[in-house]
Protein backbone atom coordinates (compact mmCIF):
# COMPACT_ATOMS: atom_id res chain seq x y z
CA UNK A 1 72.45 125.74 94.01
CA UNK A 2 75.22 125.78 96.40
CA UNK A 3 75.51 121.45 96.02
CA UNK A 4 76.14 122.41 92.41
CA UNK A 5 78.68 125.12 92.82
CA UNK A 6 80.86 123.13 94.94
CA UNK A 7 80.73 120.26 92.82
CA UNK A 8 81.66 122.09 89.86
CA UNK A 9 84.38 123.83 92.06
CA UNK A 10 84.96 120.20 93.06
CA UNK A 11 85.41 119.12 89.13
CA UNK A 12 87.95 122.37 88.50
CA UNK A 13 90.23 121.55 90.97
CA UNK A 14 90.02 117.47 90.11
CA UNK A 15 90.57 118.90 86.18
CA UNK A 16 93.34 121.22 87.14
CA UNK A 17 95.63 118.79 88.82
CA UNK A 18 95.18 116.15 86.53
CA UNK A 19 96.13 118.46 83.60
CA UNK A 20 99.11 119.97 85.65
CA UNK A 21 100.61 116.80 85.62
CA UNK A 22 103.06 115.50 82.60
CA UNK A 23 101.65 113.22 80.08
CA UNK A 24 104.02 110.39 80.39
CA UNK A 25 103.05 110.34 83.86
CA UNK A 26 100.00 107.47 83.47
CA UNK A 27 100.83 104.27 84.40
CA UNK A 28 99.45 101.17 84.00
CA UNK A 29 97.46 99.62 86.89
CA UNK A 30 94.21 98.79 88.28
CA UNK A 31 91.45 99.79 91.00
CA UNK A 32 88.71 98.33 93.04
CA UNK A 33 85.52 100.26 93.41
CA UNK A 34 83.15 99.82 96.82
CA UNK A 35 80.53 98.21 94.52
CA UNK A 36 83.32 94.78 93.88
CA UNK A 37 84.32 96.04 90.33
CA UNK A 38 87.95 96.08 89.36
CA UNK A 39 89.15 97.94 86.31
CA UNK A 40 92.25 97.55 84.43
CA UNK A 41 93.79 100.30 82.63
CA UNK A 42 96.09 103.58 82.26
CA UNK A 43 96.13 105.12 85.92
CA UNK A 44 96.46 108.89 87.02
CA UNK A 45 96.51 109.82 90.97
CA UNK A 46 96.13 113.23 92.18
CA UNK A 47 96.77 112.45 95.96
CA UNK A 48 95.35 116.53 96.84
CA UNK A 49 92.14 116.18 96.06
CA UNK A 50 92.14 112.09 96.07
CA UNK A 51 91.37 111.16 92.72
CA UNK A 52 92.28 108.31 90.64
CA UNK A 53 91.93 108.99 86.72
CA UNK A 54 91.35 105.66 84.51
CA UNK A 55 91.57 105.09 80.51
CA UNK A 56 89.73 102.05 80.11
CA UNK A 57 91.39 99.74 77.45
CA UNK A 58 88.22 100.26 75.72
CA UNK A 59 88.92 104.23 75.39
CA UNK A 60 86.29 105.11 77.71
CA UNK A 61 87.80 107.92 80.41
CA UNK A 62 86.64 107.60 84.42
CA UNK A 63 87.66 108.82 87.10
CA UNK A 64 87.06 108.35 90.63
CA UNK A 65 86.62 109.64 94.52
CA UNK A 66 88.07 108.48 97.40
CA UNK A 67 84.18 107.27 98.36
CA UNK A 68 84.02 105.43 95.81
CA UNK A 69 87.11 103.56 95.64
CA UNK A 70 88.41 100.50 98.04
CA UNK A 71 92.12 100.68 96.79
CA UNK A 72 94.40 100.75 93.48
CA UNK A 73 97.99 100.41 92.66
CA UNK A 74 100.20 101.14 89.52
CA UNK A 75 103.27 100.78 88.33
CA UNK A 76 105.74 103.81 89.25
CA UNK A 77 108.08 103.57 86.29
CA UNK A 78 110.73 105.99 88.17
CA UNK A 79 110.74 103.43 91.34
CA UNK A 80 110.30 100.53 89.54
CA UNK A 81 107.87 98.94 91.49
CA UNK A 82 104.09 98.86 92.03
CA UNK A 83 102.68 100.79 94.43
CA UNK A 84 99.48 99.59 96.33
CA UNK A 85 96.80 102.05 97.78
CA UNK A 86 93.57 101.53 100.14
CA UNK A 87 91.06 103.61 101.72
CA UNK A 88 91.48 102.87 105.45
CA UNK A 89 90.12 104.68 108.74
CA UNK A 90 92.35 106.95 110.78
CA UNK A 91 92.81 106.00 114.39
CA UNK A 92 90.83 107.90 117.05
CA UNK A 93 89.06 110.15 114.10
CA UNK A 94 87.83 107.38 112.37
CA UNK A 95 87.90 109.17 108.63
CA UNK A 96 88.60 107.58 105.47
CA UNK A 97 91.78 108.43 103.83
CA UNK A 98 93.12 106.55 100.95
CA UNK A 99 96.74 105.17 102.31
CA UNK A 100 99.74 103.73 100.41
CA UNK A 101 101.09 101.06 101.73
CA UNK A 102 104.86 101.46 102.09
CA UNK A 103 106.01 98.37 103.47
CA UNK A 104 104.21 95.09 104.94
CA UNK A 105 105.39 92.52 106.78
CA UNK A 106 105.58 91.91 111.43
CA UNK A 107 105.42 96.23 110.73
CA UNK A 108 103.06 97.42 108.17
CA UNK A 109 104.02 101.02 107.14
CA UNK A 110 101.54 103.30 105.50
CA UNK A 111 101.26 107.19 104.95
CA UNK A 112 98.51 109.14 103.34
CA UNK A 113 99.37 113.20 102.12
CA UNK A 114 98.66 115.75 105.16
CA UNK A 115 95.39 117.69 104.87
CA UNK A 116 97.63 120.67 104.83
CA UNK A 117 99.99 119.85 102.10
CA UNK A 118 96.84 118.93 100.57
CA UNK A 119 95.20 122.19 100.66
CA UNK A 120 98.56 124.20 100.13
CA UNK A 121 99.27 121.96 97.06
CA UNK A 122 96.32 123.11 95.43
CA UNK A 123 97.10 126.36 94.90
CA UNK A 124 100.74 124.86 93.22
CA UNK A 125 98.84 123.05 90.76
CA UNK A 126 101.88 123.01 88.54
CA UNK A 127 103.39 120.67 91.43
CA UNK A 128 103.19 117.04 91.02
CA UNK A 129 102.17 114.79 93.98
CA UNK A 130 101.92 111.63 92.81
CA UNK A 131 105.65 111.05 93.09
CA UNK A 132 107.11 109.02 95.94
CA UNK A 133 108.82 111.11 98.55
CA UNK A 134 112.54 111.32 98.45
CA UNK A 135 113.64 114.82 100.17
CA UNK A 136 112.89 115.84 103.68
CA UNK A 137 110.69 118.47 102.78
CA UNK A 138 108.77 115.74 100.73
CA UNK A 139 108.27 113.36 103.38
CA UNK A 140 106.73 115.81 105.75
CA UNK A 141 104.06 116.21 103.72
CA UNK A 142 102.90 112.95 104.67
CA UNK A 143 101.72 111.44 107.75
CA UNK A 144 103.31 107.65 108.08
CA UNK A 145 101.37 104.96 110.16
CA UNK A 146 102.72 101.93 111.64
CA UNK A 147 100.56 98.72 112.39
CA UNK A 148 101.77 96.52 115.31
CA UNK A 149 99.66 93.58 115.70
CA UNK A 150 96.44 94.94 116.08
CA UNK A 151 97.42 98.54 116.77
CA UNK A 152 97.55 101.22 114.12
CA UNK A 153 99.83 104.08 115.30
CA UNK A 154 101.58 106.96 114.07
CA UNK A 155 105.26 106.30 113.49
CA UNK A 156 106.35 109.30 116.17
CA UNK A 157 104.50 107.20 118.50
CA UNK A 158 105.36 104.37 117.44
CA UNK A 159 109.07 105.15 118.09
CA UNK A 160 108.38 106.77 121.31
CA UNK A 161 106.62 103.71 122.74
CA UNK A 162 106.97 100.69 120.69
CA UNK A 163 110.22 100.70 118.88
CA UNK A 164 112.86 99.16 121.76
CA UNK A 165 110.22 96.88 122.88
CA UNK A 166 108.89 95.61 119.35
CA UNK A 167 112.27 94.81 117.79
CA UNK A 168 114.18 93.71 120.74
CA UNK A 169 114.93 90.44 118.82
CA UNK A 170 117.18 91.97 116.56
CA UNK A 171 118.40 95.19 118.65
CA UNK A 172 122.09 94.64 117.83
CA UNK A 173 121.35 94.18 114.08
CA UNK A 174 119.65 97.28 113.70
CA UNK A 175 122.35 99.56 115.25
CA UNK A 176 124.72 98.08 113.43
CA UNK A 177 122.82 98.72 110.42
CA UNK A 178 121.84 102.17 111.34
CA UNK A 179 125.81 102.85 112.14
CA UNK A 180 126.97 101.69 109.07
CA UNK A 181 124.55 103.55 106.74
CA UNK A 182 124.96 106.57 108.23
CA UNK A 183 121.36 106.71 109.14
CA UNK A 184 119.66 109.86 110.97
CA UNK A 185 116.71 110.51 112.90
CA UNK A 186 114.76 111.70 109.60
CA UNK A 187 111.77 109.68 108.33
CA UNK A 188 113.61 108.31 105.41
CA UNK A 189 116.29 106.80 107.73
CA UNK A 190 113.81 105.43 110.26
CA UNK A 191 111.69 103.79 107.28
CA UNK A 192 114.85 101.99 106.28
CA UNK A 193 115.27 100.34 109.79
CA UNK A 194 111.83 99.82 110.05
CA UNK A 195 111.64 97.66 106.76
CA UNK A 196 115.09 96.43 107.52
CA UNK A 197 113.48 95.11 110.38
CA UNK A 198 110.45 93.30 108.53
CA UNK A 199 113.57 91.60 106.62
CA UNK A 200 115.06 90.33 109.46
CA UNK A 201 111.59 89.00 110.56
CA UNK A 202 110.75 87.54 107.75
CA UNK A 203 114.23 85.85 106.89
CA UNK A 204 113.62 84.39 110.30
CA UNK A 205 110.27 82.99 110.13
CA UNK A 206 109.50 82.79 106.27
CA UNK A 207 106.21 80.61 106.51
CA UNK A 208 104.73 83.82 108.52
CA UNK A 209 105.44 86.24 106.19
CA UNK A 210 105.37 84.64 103.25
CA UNK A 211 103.65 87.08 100.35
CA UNK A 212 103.78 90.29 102.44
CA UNK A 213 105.11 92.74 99.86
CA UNK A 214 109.14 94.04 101.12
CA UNK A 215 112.29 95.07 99.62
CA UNK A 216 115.22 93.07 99.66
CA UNK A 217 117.54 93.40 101.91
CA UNK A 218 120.58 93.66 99.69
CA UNK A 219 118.61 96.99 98.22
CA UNK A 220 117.85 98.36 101.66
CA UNK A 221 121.30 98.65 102.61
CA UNK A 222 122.28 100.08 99.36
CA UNK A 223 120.67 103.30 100.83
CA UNK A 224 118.17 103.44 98.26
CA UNK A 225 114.73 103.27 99.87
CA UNK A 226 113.25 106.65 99.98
């Protein structure tokens, strides 16, 4: 009885957020599910409860769990650009969260939505999550990864430790870039140098990184990477 109350409970909540958010708001994209299939279709993610909503070109309506799913990606009309999604362990836990992937390249950058902002957000179902962070207040709601080599770390550690050694190379690049953008010590400003960075590397070595997904670097130091 109580395995049927929650997963009704569970259903509510899923049904709630997907209905809070605006219509327009499905975009088109596609998903891999942990049995190999990959469907195609109109895409809907509530990042709270970690749920991806489907309409099948057929008209058929799914949706699915983060168990169930290996990753997805859409198109975000308001960022023009797709963004790319997949379930991943955290380090020293070891529990599956579904991340985005923000940047890839020598750094790969990902960040998956706080279990708190999760939990708070649910009782705001009126507020939409799916949206990429711009504001300060967005970005903490999200807890941003960086991969060095083999290492997955956060990206407070990552600075502390990592950083000065890391991307030595180009040390003198970044500060100048940093200086004349105006940058902070907020996430935002750090993710620019950080993918800033990957541009460098991969400007530098091309055959290495050629096919990682990055931003040019032309649009990076327009400011406009949130």
């Amino acid at each position: 009885m109580k395995k049927i109350l929650l997963s009704l409970g569970l259903a509510w909540m899923v049904l709630l957020s997907v209905e809070a958010r605006p219509k327009d708001n499905w975009s088109r994209g596609e998903i891999k599910l942990a049995t190999g299939e990959r469907m195609k279709g109109e895409l809907l993610y509530a990042p709270e409860v970690e749920v991806v909503s489907i309409k099948l070109d057929d008209g058929r309506h799914r949706a699915y769990g983060s168990r169930q799913l290996v990753s997805f990606s859409f198109w975000d009309a308001k960022k023009q650009q797709t963004r790319h999604f997949v379930k991943s362990h955290l380090p020293h836990s070891g529990r599956e969260v579904l991340f985005e992937n923000v940047a890839d390249g020598a750094l790969k950058i990902q960040r998956f939505l706080k279990p708190y902002s999760r939990k708070r957000l649910l009782t705001f179902t009126s507020i939409t999550t799916d949206d990429a962070p711009e504001t300060a207040h967005e970005h903490g709601r999200y807890q941003y990864y960086v991969q060095d080599g083999e290492q997955l770390m956060t990206l407070e550690h990552f600075l502390r430790r990592r950083f000065s050694t890391s991307t030595k190379r180009w040390e003198k690049e970044l500060e100048e870039y940093r200086y004349y953008n105006d940058l902070d010590n907020g996430i935002a400003s750090w993710l620019k140098v950080l993918i800033y960075y990957n541009v460098l590397e991969a400007d530098h070595n091309p055959k290495e990184y050629e096919g990682s997904l990055s931003v040019g670097a032309s649009f990076i130091l327009m400011g406009n990477l949130n």
